[in-house]
N, C-alpha and C. Protein backbone atom coordinates (compact mmCIF):
# COMPACT_ATOMS: atom_id res chain seq x y z
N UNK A 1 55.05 150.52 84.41
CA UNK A 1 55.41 150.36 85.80
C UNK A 1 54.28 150.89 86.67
N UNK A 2 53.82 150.40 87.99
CA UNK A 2 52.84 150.81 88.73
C UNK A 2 53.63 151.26 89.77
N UNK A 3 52.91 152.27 90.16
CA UNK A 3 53.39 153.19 91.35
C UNK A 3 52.13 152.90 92.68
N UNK A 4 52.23 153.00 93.59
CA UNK A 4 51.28 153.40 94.67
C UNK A 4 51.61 154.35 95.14
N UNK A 5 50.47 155.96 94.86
CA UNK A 5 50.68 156.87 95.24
C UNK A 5 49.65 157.51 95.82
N UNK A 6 49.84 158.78 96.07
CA UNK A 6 48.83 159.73 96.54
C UNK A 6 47.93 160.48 95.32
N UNK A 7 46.89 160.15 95.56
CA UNK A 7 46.11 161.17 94.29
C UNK A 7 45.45 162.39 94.93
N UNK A 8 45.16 163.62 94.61
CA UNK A 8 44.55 164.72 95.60
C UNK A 8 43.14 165.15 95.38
N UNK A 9 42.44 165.04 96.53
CA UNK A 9 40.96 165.24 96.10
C UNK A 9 40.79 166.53 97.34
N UNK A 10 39.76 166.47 97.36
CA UNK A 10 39.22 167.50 98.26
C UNK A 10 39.09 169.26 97.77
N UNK A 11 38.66 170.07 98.59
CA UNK A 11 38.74 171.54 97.83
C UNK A 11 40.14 172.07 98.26
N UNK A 12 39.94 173.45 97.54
CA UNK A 12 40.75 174.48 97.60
C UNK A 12 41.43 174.65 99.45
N UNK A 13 43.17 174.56 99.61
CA UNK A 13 43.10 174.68 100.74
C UNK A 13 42.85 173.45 102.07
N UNK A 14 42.12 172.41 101.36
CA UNK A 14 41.29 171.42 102.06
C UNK A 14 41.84 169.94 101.50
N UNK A 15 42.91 169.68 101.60
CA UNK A 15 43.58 168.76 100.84
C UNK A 15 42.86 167.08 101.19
N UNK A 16 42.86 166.37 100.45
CA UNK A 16 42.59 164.59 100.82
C UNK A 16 43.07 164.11 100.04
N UNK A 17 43.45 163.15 100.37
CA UNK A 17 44.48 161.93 99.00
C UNK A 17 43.89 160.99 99.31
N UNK A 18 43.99 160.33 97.98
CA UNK A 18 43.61 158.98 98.07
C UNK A 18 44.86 158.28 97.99
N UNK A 19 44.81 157.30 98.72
CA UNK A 19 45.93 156.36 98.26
C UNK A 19 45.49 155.21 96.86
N UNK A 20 46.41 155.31 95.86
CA UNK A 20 45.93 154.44 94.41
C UNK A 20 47.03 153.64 94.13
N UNK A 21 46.73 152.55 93.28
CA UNK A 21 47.83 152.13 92.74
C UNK A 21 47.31 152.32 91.24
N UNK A 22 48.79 153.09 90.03
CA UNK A 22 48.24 154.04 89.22
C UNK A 22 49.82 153.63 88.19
N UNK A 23 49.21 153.82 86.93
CA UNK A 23 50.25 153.46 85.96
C UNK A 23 51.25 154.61 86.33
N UNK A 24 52.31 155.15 85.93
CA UNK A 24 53.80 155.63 86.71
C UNK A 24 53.30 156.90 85.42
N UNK A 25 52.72 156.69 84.45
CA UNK A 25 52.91 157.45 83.51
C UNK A 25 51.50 158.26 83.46
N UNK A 26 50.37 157.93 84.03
CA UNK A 26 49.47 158.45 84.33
C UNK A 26 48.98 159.61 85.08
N UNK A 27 48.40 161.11 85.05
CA UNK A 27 48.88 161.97 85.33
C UNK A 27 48.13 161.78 87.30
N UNK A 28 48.63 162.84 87.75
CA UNK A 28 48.79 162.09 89.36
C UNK A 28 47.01 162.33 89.73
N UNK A 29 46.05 163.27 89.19
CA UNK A 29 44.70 162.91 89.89
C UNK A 29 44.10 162.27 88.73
N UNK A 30 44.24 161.66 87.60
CA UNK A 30 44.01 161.14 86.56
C UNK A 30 43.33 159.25 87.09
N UNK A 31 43.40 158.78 85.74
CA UNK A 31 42.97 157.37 85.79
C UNK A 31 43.90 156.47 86.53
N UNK A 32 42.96 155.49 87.58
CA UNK A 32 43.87 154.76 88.72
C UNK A 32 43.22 153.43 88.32
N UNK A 33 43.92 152.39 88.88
CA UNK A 33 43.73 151.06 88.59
C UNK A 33 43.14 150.74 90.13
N UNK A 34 43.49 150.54 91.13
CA UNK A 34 42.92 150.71 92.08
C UNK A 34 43.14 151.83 93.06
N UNK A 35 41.79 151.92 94.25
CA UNK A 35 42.19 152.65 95.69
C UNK A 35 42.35 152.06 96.51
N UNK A 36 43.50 151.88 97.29
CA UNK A 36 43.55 151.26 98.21
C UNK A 36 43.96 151.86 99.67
N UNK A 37 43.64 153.07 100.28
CA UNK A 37 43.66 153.00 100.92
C UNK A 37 43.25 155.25 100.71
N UNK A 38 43.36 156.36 102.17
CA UNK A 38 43.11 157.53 101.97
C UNK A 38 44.27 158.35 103.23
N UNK A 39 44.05 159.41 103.20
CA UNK A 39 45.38 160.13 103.91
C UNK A 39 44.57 161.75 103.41
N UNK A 40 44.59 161.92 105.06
CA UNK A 40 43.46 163.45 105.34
C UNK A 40 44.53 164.23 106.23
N UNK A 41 45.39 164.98 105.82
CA UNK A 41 46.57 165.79 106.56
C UNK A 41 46.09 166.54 107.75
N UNK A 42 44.71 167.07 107.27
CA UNK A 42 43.84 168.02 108.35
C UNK A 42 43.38 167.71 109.43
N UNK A 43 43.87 166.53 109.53
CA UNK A 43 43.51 165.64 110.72
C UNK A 43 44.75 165.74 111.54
N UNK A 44 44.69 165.37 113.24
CA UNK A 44 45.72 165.44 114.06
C UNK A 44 46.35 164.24 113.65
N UNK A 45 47.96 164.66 113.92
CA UNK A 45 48.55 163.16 113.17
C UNK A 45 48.60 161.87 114.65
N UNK A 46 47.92 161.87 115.90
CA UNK A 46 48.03 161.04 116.34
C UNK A 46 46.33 160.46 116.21
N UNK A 47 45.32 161.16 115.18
CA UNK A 47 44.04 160.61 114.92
C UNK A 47 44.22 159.12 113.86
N UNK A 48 43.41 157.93 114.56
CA UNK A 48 43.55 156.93 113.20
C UNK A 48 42.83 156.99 111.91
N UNK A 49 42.02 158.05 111.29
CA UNK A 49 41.39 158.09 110.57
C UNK A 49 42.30 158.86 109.93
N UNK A 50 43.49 159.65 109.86
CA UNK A 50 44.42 160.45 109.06
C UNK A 50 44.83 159.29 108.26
N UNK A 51 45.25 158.55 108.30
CA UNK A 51 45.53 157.29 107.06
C UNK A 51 44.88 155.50 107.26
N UNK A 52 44.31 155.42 106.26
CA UNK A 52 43.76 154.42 106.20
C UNK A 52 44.24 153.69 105.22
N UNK A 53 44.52 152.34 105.21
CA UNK A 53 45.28 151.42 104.42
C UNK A 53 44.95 150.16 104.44
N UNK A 54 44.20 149.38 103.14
CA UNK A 54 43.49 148.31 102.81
C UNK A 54 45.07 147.39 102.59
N UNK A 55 45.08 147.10 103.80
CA UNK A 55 46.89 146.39 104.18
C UNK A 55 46.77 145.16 103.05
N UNK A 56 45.62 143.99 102.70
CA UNK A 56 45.54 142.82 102.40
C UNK A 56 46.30 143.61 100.74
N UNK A 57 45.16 144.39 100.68
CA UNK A 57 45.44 144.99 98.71
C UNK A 57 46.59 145.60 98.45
N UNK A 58 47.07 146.20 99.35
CA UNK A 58 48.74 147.04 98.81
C UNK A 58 49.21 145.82 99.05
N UNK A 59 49.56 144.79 100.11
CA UNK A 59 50.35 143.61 100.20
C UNK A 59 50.09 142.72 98.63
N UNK A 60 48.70 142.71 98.23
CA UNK A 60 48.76 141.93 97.10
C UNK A 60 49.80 142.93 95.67
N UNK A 61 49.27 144.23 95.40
CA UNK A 61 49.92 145.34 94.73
C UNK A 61 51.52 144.79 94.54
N UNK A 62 51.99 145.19 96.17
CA UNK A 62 53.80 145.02 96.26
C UNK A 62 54.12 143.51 95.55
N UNK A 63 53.28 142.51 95.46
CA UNK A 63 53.94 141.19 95.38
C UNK A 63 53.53 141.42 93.42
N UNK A 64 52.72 141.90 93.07
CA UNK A 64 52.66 141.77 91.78
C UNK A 64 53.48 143.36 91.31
N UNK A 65 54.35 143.72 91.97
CA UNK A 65 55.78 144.61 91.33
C UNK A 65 55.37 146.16 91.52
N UNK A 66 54.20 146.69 91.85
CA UNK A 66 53.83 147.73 92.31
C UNK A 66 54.82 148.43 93.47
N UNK A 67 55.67 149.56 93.03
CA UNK A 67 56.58 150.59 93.57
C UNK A 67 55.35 151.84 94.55
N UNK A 68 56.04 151.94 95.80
CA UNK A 68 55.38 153.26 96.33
C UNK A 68 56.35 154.22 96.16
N UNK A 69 55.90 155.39 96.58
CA UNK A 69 56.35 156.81 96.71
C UNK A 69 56.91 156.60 97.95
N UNK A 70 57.53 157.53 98.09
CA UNK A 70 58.45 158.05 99.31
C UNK A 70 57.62 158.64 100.22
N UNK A 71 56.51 159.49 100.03
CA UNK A 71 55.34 159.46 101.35
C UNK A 71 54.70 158.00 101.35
N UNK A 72 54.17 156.83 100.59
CA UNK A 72 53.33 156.17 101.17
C UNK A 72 54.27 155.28 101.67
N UNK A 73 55.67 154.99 100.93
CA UNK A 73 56.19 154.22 101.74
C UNK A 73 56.60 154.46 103.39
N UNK A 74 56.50 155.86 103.67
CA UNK A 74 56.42 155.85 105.15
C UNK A 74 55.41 155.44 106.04
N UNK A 75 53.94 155.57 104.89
CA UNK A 75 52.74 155.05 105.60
C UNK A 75 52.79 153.46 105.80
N UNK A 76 53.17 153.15 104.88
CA UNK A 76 53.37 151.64 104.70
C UNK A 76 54.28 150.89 105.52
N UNK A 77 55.58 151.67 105.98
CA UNK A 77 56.66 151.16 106.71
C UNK A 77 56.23 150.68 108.04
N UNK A 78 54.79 151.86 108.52
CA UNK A 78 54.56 151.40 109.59
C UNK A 78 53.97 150.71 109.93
N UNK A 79 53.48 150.20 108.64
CA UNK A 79 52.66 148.63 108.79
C UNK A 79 53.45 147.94 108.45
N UNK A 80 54.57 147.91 108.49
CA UNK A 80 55.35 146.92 107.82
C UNK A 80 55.67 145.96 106.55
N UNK A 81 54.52 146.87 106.21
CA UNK A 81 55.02 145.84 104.32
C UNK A 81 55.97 146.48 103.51
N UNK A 82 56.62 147.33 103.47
CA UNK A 82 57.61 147.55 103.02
C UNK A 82 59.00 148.50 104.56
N UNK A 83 60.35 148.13 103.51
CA UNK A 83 61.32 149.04 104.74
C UNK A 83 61.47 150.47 103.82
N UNK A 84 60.96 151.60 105.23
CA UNK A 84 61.35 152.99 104.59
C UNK A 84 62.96 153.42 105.52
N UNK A 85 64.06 153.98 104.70
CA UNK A 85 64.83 154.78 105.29
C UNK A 85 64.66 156.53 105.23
N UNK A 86 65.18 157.20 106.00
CA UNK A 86 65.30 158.61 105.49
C UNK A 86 66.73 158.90 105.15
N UNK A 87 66.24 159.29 103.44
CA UNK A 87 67.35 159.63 102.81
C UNK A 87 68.29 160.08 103.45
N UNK A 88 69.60 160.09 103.20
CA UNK A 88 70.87 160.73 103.51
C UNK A 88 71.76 161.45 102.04
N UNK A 89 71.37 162.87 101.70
CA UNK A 89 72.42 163.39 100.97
C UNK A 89 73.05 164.68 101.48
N UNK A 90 74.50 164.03 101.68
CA UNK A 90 75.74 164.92 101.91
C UNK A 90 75.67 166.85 100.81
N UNK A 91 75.53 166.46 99.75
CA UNK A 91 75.48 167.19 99.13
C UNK A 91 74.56 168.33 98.48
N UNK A 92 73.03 168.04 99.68
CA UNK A 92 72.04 168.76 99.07
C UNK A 92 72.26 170.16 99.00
N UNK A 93 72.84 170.76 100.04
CA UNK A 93 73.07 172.19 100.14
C UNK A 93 73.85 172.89 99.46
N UNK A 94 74.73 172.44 98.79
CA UNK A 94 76.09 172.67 97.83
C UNK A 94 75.11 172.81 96.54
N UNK A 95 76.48 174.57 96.49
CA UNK A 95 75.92 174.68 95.02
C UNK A 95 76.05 174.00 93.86
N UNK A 96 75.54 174.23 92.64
CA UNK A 96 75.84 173.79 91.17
C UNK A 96 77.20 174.27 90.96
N UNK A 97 77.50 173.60 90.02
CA UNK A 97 78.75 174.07 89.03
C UNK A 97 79.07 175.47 88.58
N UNK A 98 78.15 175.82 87.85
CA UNK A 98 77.81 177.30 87.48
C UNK A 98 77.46 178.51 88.92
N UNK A 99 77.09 178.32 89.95
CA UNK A 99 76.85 178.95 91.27
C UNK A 99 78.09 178.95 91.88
N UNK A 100 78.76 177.68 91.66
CA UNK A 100 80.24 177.98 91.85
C UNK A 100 81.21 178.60 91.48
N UNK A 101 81.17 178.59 89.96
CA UNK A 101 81.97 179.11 89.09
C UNK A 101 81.56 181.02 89.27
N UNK A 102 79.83 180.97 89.30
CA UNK A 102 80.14 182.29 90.13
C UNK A 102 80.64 183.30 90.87
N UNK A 103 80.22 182.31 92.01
CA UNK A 103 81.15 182.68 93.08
C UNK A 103 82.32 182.98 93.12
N UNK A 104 82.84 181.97 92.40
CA UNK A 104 84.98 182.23 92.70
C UNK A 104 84.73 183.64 91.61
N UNK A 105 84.47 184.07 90.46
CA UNK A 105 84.28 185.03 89.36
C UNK A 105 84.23 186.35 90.16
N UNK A 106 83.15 186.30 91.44
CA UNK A 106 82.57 187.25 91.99
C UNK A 106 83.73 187.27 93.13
N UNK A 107 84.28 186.58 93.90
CA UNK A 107 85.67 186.56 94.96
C UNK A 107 87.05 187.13 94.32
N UNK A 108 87.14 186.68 93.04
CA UNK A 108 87.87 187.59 92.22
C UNK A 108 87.88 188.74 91.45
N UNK A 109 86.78 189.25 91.38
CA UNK A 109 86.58 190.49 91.17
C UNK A 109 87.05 191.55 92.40
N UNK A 110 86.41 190.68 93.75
CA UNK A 110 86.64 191.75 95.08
C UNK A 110 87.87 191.48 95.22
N UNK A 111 88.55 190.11 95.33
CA UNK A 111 89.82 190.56 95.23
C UNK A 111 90.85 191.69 94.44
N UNK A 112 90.49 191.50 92.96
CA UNK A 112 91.18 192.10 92.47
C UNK A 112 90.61 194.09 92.65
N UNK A 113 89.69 194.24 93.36
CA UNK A 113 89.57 195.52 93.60
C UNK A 113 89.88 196.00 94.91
N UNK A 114 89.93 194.72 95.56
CA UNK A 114 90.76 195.28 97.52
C UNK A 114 91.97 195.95 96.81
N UNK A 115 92.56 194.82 95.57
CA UNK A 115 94.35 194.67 95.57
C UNK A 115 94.60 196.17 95.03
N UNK A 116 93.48 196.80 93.87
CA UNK A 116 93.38 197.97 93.52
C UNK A 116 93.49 199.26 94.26
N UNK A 117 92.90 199.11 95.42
CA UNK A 117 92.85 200.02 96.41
C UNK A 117 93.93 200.23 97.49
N UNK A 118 94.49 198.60 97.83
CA UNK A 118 95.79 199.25 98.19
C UNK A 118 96.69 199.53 97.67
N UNK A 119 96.84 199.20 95.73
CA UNK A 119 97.75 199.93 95.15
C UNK A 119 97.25 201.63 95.48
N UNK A 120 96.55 201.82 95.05
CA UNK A 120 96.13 203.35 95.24
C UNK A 120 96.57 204.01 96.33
N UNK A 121 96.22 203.66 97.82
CA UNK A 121 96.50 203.82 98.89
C UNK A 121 98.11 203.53 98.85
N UNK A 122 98.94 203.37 98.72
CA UNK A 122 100.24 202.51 98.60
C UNK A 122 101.07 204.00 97.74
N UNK A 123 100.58 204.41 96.62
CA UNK A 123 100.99 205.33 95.73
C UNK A 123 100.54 206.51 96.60
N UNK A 124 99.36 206.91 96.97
CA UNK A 124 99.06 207.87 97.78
C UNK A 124 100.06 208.17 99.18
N UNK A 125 100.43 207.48 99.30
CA UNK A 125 101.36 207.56 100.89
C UNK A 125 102.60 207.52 100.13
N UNK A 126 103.42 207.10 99.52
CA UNK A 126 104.46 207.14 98.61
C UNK A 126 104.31 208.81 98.31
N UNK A 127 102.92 209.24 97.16
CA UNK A 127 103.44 210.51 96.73
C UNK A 127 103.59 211.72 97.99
N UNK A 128 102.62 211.22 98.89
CA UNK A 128 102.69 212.18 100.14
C UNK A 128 103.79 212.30 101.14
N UNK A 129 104.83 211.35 100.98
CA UNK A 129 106.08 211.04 101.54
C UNK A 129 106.95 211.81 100.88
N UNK A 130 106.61 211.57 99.62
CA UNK A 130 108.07 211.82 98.31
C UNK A 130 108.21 213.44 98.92
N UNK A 131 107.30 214.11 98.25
CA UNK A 131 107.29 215.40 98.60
C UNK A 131 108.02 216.50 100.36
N UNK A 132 107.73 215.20 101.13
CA UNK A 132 108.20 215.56 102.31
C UNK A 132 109.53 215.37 102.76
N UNK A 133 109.61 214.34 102.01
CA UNK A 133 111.44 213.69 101.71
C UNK A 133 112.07 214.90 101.42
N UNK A 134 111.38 215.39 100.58
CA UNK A 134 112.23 216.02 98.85
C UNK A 134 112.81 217.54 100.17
N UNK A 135 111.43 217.76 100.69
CA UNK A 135 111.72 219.29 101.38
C UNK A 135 112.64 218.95 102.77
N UNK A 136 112.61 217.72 103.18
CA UNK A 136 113.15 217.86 104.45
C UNK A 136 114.88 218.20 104.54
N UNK A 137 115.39 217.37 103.23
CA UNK A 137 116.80 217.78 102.90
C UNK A 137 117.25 219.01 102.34
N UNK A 138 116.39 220.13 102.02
CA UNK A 138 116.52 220.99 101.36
C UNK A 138 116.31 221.84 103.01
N UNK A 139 115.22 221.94 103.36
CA UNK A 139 115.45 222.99 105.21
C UNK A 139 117.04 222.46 105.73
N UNK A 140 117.74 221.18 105.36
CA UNK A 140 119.18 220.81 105.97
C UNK A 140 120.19 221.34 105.41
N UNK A 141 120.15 221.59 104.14
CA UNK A 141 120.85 221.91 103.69
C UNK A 141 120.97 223.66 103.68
N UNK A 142 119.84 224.22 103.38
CA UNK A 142 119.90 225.57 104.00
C UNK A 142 120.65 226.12 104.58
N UNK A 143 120.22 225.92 105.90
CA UNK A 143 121.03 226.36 107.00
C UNK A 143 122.03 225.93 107.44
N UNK A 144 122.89 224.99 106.92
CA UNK A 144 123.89 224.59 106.54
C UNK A 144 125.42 225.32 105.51
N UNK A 145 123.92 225.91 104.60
CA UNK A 145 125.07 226.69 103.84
C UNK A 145 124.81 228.21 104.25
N UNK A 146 124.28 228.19 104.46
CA UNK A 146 123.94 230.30 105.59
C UNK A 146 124.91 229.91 106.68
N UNK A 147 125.59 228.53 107.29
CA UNK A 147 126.79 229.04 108.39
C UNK A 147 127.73 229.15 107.69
């Protein structure tokens, strides 16, 4: 399968791509079948020399089954040889399965140690009651039986 992608040249820091059309399996600054076009980021993006695109050769590329990337197809969209959308996923932010399963693991732990604490608290006011119970009928009864 052929891809048309970005290949990266330039130094350290100092990025340039070439635009190639390049076997899919080929590693990405590796052996290209053609260049057809370049893309210099360091450039202002309303400069025309930030992407350049040999429109006739990618148009020939796309008709003989050549796939772009998701950056050149934006370069490309705006020349119109191919339609780019921007993705739409609902679900990117949502955790995994396991991050989930976490989570609830970790919500039930704090639950079950809130529930701990107001047993504790719950018994604590109970035993501090009992005791006050116990004496308050006993001062009634007292002086009750001294009349």
């Amino acid at each position: 399968m052929l891809k048309i992608r970005l290949s990266r040249g330039g130094s350290k820091k100092r990025p340039y791509y070439h635009i190639v059309v390049a076997d899919a399996a080929a590693p990405r600054d590796g052996k290209f079948i053609a260049k057809v076009g370049s893309y210099n980021p360091m450039l202002a993006k309303d400069s025309e020399q930030r992407v350049t695109l040999k429109v006739e050769a990618i148009a020939e590329w796309l008709k003989k089954g050549a796939q772009p990337t998701d950056r050149v197809a934006r370069f490309l969209s705006k020349e119109g040889l191919v339609k780019w959308e921007h993705g739409n996923n609902p679900q990117k932010g949502t955790p995994g399965k396991k991050a989930q399963e976490r989570a609830a693991e970790r919500a039930q732990r704090e639950q079950d140690r809130l529930d701990a604490e107001a047993a504790a608290k719950a018994e604590a006011a109970e035993a501090a009651a009992a005791p006050a119970a116990e004496e308050a009928p006993a001062a009634e009864e007292t002086p009750a039986a001294e009349a």
